[in-house]
Protein backbone atom coordinates (compact mmCIF):
# COMPACT_ATOMS: atom_id res chain seq x y z
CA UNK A 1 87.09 -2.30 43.00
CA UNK A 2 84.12 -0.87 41.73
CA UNK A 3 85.54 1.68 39.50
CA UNK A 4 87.86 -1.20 37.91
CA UNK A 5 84.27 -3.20 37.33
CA UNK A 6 83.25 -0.07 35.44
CA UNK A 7 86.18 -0.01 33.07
CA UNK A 8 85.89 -3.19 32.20
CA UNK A 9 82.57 -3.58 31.48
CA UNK A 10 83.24 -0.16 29.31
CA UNK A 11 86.45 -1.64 27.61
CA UNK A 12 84.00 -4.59 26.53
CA UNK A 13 80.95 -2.63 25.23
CA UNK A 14 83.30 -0.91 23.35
CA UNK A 15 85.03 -4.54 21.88
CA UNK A 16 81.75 -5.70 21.43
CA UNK A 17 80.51 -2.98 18.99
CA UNK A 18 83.30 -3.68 16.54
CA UNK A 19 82.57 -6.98 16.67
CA UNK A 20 79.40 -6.95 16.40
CA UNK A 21 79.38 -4.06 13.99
CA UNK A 22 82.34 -6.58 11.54
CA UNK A 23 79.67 -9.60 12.22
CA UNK A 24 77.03 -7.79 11.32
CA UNK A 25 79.16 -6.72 7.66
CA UNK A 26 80.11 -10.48 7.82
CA UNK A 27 76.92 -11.49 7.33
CA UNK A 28 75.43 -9.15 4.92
CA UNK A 29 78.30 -9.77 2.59
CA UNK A 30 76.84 -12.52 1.41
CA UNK A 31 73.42 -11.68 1.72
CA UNK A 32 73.01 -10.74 -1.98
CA UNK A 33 72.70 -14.55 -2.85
CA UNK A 34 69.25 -14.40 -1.22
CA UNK A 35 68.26 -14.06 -4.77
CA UNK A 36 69.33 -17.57 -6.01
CA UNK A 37 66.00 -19.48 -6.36
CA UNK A 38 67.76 -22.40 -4.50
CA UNK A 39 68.36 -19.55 -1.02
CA UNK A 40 64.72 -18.86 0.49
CA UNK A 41 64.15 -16.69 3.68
CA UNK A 42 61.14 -18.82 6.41
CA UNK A 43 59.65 -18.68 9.59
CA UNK A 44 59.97 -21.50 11.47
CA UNK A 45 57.68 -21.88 14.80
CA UNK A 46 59.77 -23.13 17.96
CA UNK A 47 58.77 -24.20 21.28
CA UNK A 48 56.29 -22.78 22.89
CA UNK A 49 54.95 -21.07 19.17
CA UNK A 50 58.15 -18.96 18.99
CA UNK A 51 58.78 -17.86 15.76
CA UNK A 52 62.39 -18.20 14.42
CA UNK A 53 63.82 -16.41 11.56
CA UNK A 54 65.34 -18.80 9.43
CA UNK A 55 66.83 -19.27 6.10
CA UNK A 56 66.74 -23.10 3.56
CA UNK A 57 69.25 -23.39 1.20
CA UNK A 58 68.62 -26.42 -1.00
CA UNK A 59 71.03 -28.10 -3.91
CA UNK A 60 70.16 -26.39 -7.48
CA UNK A 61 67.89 -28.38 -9.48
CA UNK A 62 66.58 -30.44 -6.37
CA UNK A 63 62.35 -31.20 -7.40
CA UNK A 64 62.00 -33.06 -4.54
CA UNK A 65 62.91 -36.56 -6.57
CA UNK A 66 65.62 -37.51 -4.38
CA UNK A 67 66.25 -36.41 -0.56
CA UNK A 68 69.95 -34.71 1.18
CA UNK A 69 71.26 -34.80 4.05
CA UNK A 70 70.69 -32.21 6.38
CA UNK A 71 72.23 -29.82 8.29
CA UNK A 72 70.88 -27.03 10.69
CA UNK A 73 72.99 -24.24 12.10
CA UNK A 74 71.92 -21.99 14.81
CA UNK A 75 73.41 -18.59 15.02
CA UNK A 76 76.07 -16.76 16.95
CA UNK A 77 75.34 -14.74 20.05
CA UNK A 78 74.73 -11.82 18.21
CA UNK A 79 74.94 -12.25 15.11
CA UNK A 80 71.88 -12.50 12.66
CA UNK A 81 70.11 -15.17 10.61
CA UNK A 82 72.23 -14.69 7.51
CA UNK A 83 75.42 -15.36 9.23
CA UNK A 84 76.15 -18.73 7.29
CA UNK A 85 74.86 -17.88 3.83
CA UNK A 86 78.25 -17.89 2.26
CA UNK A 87 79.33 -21.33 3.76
CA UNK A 88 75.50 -22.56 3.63
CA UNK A 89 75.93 -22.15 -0.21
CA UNK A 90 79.23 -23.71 -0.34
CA UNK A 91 77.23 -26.98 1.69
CA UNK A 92 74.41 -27.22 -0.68
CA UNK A 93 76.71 -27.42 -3.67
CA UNK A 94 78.11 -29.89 -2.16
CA UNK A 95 74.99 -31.89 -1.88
CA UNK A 96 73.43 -30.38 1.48
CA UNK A 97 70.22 -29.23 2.63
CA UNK A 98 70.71 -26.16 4.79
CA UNK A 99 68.96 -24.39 7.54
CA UNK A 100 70.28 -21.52 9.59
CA UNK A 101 67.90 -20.25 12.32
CA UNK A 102 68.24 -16.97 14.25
CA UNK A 103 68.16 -18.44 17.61
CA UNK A 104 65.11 -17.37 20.13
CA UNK A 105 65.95 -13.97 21.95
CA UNK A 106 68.19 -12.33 19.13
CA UNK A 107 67.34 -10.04 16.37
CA UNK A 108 64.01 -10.44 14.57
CA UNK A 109 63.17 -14.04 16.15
CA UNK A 110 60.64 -14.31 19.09
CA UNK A 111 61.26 -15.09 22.64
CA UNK A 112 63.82 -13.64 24.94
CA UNK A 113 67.90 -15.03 25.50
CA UNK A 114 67.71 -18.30 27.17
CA UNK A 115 71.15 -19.31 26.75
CA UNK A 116 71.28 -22.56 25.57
CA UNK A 117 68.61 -23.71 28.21
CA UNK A 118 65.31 -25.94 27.63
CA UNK A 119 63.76 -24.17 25.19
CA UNK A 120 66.82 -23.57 22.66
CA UNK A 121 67.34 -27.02 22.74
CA UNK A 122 63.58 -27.88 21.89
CA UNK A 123 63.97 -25.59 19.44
CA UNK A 124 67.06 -27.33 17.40
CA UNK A 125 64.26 -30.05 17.23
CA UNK A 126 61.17 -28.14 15.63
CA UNK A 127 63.64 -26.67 12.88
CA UNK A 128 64.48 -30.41 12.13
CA UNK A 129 61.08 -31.48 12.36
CA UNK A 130 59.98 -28.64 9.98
CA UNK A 131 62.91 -29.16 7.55
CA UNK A 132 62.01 -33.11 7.09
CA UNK A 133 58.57 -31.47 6.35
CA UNK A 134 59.33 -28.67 4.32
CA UNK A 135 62.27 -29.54 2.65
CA UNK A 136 63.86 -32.44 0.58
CA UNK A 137 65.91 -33.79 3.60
CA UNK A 138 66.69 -37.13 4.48
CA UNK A 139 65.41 -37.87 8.28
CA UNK A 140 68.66 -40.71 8.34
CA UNK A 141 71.14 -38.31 7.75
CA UNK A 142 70.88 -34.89 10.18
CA UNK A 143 73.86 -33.04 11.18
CA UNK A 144 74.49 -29.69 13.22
CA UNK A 145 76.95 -27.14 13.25
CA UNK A 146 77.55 -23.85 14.70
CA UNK A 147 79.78 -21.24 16.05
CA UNK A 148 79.69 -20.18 19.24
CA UNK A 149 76.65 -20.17 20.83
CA UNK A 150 75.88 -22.11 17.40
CA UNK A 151 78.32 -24.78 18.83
CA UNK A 152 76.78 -25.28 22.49
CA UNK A 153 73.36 -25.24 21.23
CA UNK A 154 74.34 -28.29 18.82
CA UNK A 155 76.14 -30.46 21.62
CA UNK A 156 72.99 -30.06 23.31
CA UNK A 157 70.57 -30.93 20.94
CA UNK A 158 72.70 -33.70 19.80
CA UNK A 159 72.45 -35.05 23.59
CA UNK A 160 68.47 -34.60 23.63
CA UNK A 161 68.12 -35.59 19.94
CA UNK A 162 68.88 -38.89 18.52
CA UNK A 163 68.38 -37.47 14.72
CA UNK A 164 71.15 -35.74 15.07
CA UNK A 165 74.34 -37.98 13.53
CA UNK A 166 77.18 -35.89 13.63
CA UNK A 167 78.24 -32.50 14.64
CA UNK A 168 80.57 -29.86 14.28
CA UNK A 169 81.16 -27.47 17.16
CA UNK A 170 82.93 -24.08 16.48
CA UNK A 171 84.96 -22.17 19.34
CA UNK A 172 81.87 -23.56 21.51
CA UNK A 173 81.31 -24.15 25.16
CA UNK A 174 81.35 -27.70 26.72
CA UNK A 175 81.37 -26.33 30.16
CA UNK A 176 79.67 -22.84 30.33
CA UNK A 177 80.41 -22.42 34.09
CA UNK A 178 84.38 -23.73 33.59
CA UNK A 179 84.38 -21.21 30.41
CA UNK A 180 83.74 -17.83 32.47
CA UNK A 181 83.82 -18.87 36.23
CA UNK A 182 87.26 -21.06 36.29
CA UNK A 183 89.14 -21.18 39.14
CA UNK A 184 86.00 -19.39 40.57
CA UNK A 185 87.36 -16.37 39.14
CA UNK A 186 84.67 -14.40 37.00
CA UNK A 187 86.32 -13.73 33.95
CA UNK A 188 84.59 -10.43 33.46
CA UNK A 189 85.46 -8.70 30.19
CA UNK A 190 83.98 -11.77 28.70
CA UNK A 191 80.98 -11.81 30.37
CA UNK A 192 81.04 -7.98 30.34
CA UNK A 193 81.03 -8.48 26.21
CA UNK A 194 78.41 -11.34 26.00
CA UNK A 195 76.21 -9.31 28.46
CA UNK A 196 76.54 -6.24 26.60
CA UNK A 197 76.19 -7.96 23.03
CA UNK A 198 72.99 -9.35 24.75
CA UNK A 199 71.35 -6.26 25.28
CA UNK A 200 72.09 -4.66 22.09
CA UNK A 201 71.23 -7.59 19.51
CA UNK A 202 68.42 -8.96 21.73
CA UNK A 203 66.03 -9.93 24.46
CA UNK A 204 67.63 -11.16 27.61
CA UNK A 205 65.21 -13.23 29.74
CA UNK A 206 64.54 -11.58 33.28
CA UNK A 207 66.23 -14.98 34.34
CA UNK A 208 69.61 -14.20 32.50
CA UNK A 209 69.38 -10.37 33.84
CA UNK A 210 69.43 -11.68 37.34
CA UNK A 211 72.31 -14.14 36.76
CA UNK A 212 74.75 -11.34 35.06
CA UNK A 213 73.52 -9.20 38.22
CA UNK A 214 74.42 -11.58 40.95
CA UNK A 215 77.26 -12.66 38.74
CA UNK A 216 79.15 -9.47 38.47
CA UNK A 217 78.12 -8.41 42.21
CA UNK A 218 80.15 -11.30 43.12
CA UNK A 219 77.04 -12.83 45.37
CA UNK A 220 78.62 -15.79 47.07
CA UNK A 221 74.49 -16.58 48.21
CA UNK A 222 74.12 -16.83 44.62
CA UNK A 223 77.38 -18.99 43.87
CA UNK A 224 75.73 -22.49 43.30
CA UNK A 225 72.79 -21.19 41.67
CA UNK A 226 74.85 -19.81 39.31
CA UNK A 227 76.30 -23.06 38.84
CA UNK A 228 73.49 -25.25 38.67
CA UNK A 229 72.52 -22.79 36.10
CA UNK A 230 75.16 -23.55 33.81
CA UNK A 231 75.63 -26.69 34.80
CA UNK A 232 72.40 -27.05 32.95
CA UNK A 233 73.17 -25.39 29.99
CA UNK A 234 76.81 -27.28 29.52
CA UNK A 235 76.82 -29.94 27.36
CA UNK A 236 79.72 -32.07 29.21
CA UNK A 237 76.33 -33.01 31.69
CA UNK A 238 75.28 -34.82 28.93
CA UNK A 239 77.93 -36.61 27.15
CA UNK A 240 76.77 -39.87 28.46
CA UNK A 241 73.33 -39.36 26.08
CA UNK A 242 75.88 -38.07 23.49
CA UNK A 243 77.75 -41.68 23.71
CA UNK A 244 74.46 -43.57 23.71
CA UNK A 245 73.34 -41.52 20.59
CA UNK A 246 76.85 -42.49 18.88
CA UNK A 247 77.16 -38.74 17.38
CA UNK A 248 80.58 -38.17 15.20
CA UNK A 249 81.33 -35.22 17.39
CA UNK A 250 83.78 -32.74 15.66
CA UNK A 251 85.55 -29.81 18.19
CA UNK A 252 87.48 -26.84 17.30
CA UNK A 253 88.91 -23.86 19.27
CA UNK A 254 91.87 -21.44 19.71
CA UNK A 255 94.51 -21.60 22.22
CA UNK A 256 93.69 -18.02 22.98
CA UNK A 257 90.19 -18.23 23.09
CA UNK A 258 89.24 -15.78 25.96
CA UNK A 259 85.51 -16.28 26.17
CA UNK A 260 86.04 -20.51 26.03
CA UNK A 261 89.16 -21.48 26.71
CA UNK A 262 90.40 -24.79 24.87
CA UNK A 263 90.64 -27.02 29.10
CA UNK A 264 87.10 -27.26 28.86
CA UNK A 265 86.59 -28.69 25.46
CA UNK A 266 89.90 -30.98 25.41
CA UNK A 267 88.70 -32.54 28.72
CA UNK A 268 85.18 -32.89 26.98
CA UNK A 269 86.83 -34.70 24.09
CA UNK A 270 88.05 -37.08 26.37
CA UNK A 271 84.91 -37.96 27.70
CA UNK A 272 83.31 -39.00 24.13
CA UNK A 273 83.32 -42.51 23.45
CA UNK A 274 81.94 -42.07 19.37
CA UNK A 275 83.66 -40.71 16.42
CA UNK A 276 85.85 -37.60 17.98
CA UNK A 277 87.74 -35.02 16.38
CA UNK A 278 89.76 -32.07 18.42
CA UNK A 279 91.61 -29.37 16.57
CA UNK A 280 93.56 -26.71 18.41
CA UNK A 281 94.91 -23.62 16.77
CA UNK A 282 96.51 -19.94 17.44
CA UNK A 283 93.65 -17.21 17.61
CA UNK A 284 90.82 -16.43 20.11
CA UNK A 285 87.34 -16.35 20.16
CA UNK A 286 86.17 -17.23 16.36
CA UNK A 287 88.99 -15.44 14.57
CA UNK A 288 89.64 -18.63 12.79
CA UNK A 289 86.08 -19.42 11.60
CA UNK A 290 85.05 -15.66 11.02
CA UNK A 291 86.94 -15.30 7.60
CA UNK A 292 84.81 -18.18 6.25
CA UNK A 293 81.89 -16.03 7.31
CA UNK A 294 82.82 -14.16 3.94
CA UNK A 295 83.76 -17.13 2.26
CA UNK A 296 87.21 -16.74 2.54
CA UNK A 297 88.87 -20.78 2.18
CA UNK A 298 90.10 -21.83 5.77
CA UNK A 299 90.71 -25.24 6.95
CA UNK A 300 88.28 -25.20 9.60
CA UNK A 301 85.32 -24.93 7.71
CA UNK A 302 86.98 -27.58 5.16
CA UNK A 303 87.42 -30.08 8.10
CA UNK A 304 83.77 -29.60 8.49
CA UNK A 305 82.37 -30.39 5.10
CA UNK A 306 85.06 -33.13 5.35
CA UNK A 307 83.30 -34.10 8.33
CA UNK A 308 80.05 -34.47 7.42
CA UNK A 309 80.94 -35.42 4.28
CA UNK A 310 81.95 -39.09 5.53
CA UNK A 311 79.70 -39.38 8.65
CA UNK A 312 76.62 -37.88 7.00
CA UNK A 313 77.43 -38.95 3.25
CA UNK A 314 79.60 -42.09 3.88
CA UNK A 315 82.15 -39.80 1.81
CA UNK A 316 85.76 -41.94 1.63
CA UNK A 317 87.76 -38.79 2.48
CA UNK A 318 89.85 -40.00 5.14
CA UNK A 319 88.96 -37.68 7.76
CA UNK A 320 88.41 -40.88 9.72
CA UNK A 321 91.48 -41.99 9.75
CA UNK A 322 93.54 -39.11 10.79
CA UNK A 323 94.85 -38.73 14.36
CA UNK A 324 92.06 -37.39 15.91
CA UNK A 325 93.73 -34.72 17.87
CA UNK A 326 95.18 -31.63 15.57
CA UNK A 327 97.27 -28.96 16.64
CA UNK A 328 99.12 -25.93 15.43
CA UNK A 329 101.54 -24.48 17.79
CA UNK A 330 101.50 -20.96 18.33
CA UNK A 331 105.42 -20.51 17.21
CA UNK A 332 105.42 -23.06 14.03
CA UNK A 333 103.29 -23.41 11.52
CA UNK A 334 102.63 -26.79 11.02
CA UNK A 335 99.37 -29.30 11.88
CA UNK A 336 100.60 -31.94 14.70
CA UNK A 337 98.80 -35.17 15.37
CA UNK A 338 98.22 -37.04 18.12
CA UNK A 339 96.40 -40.57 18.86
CA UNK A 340 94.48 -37.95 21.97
CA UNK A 341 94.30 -35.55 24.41
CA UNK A 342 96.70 -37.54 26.63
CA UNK A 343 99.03 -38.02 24.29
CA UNK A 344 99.93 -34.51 23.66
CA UNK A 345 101.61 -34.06 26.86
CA UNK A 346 103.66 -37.31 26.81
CA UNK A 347 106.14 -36.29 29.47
CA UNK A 348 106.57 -32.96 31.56
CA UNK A 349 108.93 -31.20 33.71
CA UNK A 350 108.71 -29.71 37.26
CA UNK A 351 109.80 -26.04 37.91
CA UNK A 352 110.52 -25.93 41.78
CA UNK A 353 109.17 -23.04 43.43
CA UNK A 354 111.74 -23.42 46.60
CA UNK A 355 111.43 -19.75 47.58
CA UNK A 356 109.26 -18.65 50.23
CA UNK A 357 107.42 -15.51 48.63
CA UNK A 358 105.13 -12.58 50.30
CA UNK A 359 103.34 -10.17 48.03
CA UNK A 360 100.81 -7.67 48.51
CA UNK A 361 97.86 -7.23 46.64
CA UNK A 362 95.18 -4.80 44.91
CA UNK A 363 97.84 -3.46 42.71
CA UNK A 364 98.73 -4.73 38.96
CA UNK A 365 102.40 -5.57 39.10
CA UNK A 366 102.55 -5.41 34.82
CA UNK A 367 101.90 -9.13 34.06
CA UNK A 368 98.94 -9.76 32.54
CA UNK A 369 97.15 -11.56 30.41
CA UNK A 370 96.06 -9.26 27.82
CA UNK A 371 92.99 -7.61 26.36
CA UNK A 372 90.07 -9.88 25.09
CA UNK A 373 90.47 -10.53 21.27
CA UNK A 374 92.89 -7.87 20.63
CA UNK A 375 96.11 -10.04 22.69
CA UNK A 376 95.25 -13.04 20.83
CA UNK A 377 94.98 -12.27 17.53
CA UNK A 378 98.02 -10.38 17.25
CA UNK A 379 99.69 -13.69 18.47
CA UNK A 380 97.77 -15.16 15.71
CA UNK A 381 98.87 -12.92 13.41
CA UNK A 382 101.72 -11.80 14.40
CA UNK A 383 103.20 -13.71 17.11
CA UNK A 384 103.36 -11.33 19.26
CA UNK A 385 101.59 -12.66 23.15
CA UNK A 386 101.62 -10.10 25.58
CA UNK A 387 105.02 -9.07 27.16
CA UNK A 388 106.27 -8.31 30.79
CA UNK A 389 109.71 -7.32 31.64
CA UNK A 390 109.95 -10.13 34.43
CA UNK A 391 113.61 -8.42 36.11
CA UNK A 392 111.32 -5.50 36.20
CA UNK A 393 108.26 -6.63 37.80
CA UNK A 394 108.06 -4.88 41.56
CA UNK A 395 108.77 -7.98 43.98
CA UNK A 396 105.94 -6.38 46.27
CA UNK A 397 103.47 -7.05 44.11
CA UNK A 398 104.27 -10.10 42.20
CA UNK A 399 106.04 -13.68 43.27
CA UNK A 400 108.68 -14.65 40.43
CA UNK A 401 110.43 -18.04 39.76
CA UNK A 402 112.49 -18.86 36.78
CA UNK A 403 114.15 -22.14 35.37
CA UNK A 404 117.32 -22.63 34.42
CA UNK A 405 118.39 -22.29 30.75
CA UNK A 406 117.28 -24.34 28.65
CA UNK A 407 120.01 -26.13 26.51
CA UNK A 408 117.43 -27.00 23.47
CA UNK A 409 114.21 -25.76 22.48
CA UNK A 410 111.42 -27.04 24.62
CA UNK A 411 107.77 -27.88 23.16
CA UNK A 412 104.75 -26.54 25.56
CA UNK A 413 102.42 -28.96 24.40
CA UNK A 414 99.05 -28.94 26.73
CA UNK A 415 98.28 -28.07 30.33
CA UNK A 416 100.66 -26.62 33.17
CA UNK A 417 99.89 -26.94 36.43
CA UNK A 418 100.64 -25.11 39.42
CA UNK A 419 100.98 -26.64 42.83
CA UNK A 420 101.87 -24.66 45.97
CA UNK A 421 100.74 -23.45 49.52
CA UNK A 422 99.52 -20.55 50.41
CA UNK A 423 98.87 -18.23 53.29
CA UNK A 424 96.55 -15.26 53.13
CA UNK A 425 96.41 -12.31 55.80
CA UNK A 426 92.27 -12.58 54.72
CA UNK A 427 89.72 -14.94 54.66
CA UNK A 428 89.38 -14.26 50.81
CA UNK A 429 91.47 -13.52 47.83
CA UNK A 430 92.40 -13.86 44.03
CA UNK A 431 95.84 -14.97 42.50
CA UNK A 432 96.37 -14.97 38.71
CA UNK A 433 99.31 -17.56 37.84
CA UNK A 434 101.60 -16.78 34.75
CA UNK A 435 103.87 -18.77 32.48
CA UNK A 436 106.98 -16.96 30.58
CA UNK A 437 108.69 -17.39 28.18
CA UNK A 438 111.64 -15.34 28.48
CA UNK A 439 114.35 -14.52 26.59
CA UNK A 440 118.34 -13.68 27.17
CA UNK A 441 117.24 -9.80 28.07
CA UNK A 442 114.47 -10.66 30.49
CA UNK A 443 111.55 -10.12 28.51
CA UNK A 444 108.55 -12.50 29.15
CA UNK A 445 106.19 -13.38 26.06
CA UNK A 446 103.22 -14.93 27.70
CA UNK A 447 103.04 -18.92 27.01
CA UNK A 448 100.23 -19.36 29.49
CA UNK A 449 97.92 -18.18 32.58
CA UNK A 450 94.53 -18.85 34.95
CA UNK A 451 93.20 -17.22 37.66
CA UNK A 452 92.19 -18.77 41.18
CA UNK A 453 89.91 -17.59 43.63
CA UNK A 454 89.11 -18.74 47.25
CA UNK A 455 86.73 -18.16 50.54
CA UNK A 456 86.14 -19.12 53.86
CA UNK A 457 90.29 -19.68 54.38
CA UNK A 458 91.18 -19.04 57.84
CA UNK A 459 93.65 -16.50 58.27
CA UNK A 460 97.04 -17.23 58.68
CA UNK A 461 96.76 -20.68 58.18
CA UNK A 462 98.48 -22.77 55.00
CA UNK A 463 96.49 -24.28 52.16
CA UNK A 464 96.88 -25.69 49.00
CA UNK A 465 96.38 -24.56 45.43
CA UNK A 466 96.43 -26.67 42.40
CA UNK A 467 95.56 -24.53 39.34
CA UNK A 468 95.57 -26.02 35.78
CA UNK A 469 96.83 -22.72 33.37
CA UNK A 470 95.02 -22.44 29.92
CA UNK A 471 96.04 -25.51 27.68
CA UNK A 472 98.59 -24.17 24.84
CA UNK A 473 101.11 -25.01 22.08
CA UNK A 474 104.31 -23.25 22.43
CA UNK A 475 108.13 -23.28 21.31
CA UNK A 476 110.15 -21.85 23.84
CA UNK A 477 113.63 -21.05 21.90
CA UNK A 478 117.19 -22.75 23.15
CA UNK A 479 118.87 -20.33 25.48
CA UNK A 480 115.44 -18.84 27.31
CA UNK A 481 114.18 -20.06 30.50
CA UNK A 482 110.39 -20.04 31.73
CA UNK A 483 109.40 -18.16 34.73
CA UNK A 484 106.30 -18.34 37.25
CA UNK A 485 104.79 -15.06 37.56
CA UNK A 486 101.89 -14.77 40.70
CA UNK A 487 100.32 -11.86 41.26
CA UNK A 488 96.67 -10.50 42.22
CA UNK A 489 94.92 -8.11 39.71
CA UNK A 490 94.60 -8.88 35.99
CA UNK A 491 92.04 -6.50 33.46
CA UNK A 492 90.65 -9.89 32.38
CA UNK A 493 89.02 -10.99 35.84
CA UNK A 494 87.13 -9.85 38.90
CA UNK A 495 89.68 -9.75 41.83
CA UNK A 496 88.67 -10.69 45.44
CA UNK A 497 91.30 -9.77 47.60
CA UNK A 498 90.62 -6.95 50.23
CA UNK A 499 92.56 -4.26 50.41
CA UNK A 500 95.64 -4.66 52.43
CA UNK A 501 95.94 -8.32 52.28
CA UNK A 502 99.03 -10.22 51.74
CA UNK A 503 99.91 -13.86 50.10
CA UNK A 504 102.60 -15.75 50.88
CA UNK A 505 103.73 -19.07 48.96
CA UNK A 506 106.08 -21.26 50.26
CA UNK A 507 107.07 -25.01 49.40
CA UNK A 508 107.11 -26.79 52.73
CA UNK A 509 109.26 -30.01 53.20
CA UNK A 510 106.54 -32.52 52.77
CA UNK A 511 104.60 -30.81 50.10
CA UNK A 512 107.50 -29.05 47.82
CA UNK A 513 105.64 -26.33 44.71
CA UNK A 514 106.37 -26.53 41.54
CA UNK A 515 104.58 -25.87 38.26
CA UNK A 516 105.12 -29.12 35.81
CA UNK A 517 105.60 -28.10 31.88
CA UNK A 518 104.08 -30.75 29.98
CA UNK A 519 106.51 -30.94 27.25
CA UNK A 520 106.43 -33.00 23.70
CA UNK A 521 108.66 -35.49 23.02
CA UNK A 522 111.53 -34.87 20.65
């Protein structure tokens, strides 16, 4: 497997210098404003006498006569301090005073990568302190935003700092470890990207080196370390300070998102007990917040000023009184609402998985889940999920079940989730679970997937899986069926399973598989 390590972690340097390289354009575009006398480039001094790079945008004509709300917005991993200058402007037209911050680690700021731990989140706090000092902002009214690493640094500092009234958290991170370690499956080319974005942008701590080390060697010594670390750094271990504070929390992802995929952040949203906001939409990791970057009018940066407008300006927009829970399905192009997360998948339907099925692993059968970025924006754009001949796939190497036809069009709304038993040849091994959609000639468009990873199982012996795939919104057409795809290797994760094992899945008597579809009600 170490050659396939290689790849991938060559596949993502390679992502992450576009990306970076279009961030980087992204937020120089706008950079030319720096000579409005109302845009004003600081150094800020974090914890520990840090120095962040920072820039203040303040309302034209404000003498200091009358006070603003605030808002602070950390950067992206990667990206530098002028990042937000183009939607910064837009917020202090509309009446906001505005500091972005180069976060500790990156670029020209001090410090080295901490990743959202202790001293990022003391941080948040000495920007705020020096902006009530520095600037004409109002103490009573502080919000955060961010996207990214931007959005998981707020959540945090909103959980360790009672200034902070509302905030609104971009393709963020509620649970770092359920983001890139799911189904204790390392999803690699996303930590391969973040890793390698790391290195070239900025300072990772000798800390952070060691966890991508042990993290990528796949050190099962190391496993809970790992976790405590981002246990730490995830702020769904703090939501209960995040009630008590009473923070308007606003959340937005993409169903594709392959660096934090939308589970973690819907079950977060369920968990906050304040003013709550979820919206859900086709894309992956920022591609519906980057053309704002520029500018460019999008709705989620307009559900942000709408945001703060009423819970940091007491704005009568109506944002409040929306259904809470926004989605756009992947196949349709219009907003659904929903009263929350549970309500989205109102009822659901069982697949049976009745055949007994052996496969072999350490070879891709063909169904995948796609390259990172690239997969999901052209079903963003385009539509167009990645594909898999399912009559096609070699039995050997993949398990296949399919549904019946389906008489009218049925509305993925939310979660599947897999149930079955399974007996391995090896004490260890991987399994990556696929939903289909798939049409009248056999061809699968991906509707969902997850990986799962186990240890210590005895050989030979049954045990069961429960897997939860990647929350979603899709239309599957009148006339297709779904189909369960298993198999064992996927580009996008590390595989465990040594070579020559088998898996077998079978549905005894007293414990039948299946796979329910939650489905919306018509």
């Amino acid at each position: 497997m170490g050659h396939r390590r290689t790849a991938l972690r060559t596949s993502a340097a390679g992502a992450v210098s576009a990306t970076l390289v279009a961030g980087t354009l992204l937020g120089l575009a706008p950079a030319a404003r720096a000579a409005d006398p109302a845009v004003r480039f600081v150094d800020i001094t974090g914890d520990g006498g840090t120095v962040l790079k920072a820039n203040v945008v303040t309302p034209v004509g404000a003498d200091g006569s009358r006070t603003y709300p605030l808002l602070v917005l950390p950067t992206s991993w990667g990206l530098p301090q002028v990042e937000y200058l183009a939607q910064a402007q837009k917020l202090a037209d509309a009446g906001y005073v505005v500091v972005s911050y180069n976060v500790r680690g990156f670029w020209q700021s001090g410090g080295y990568i901490e990743v959202a731990g202790p001293p990022d989140i003391a941080d948040a706090s000495k920007v705020i302190d020096w902006a009530l000092a520095n600037t004409p902002a109002d103490e009573r009214k502080v919000g955060m935003a961010g996207l990214s690493y931007g959005a998981g640094i707020s959540l945090l500092a909103a959980a360790h700092d009672k200034r902070v009234k509302a905030v609104a958290a971009l393709s963020g991170w509620a649970d770092l470890i359920d983001s890139i370690y799911s189904g204790r499956t390392q999803h690699s080319q996303a930590a391969a990207l973040l890793n390698v974005a790391g290195q070239v942008t900025g300072r990772p701590s000798p800390e952070l080196q060691q966890i991508f080390k042990d993290f990528f060697a796949s050190n099962l010594d190391k496993e809970q370390d790992i976790i405590a670390w981002g246990k730490k750094r995830s702020p769904t271990t703090y939501v209960d300070k995040i009630n008590a504070n009473g923070t308007a929390v606003m959340l937005a992802n993409a169903w594709g998102d392959t660096i934090f995929p939308p589970n973690q952040y819907a079950d977060f949203y369920e968990k906050l007990t304040g003013p709550r906001r979820l919206e859900l939409r086709p894309g992956d990791h920022g591609t519906n917040e980057i053309p704002g970057l520029l500018g460019v009018p999008g709705d989620v940066w307009s559900d942000t000023r709408r945001w703060f407008g009423h819970y940091l300006k007491g704005e009568d927009n109506g944002i409040d009184r929306e259904q809470p829970v926004r989605l756009k399905s992947r196949s349709s192009g219009g907003y659904e609402g929903y009263p929350d997360w549970k309500s989205v998948s109102a009822t659901s339907r069982k697949i049976a998985l009745t055949d007994t099925s052996t496969i072999h692993t350490n070879v891709n059968s063909g169904a995948d889940g796609g390259t990172i970025f690239l997969s999901s924006v052209l079903d963003q754009v385009a539509r167009v999920p990645p594909m898999a001949s399912i009559p096609l796939l070699p039995r050997r190497w993949a398990a296949v079940w399919q549904s019946e036809k389906y008489a009218t069009a049925q509305q993925v709304r939310g979660t599947a989730k897999l149930h079955t038993t399974v007996t391995s040849t090896k004490e260890s091994g991987t399994l990556v679970a696929y939903l289909y959609d798939v049409g009248p000639l056999g061809l699968g468009k991906l509707v969902s997937n997850a990986p799962y990873t186990f240890h210590g199982r005895t050989p030979g012996k049954p045990f069961g899986v429960d897997l939860e795939l990647f929350s979603t919104a899709y239309d599957v057409p009148a006339g297709h069926r779904l189909a369960l795809v298993v198999d064992t290797v996927d580009p996008l994760y590390i595989e465990h399973n040594p070579s020559g094992a088998q898996l077998t899945f079978s549905s005894p008597r007293h414990d039948p598989s299946y796979v329910s579809v939650p489905l919306r009600e018509q």
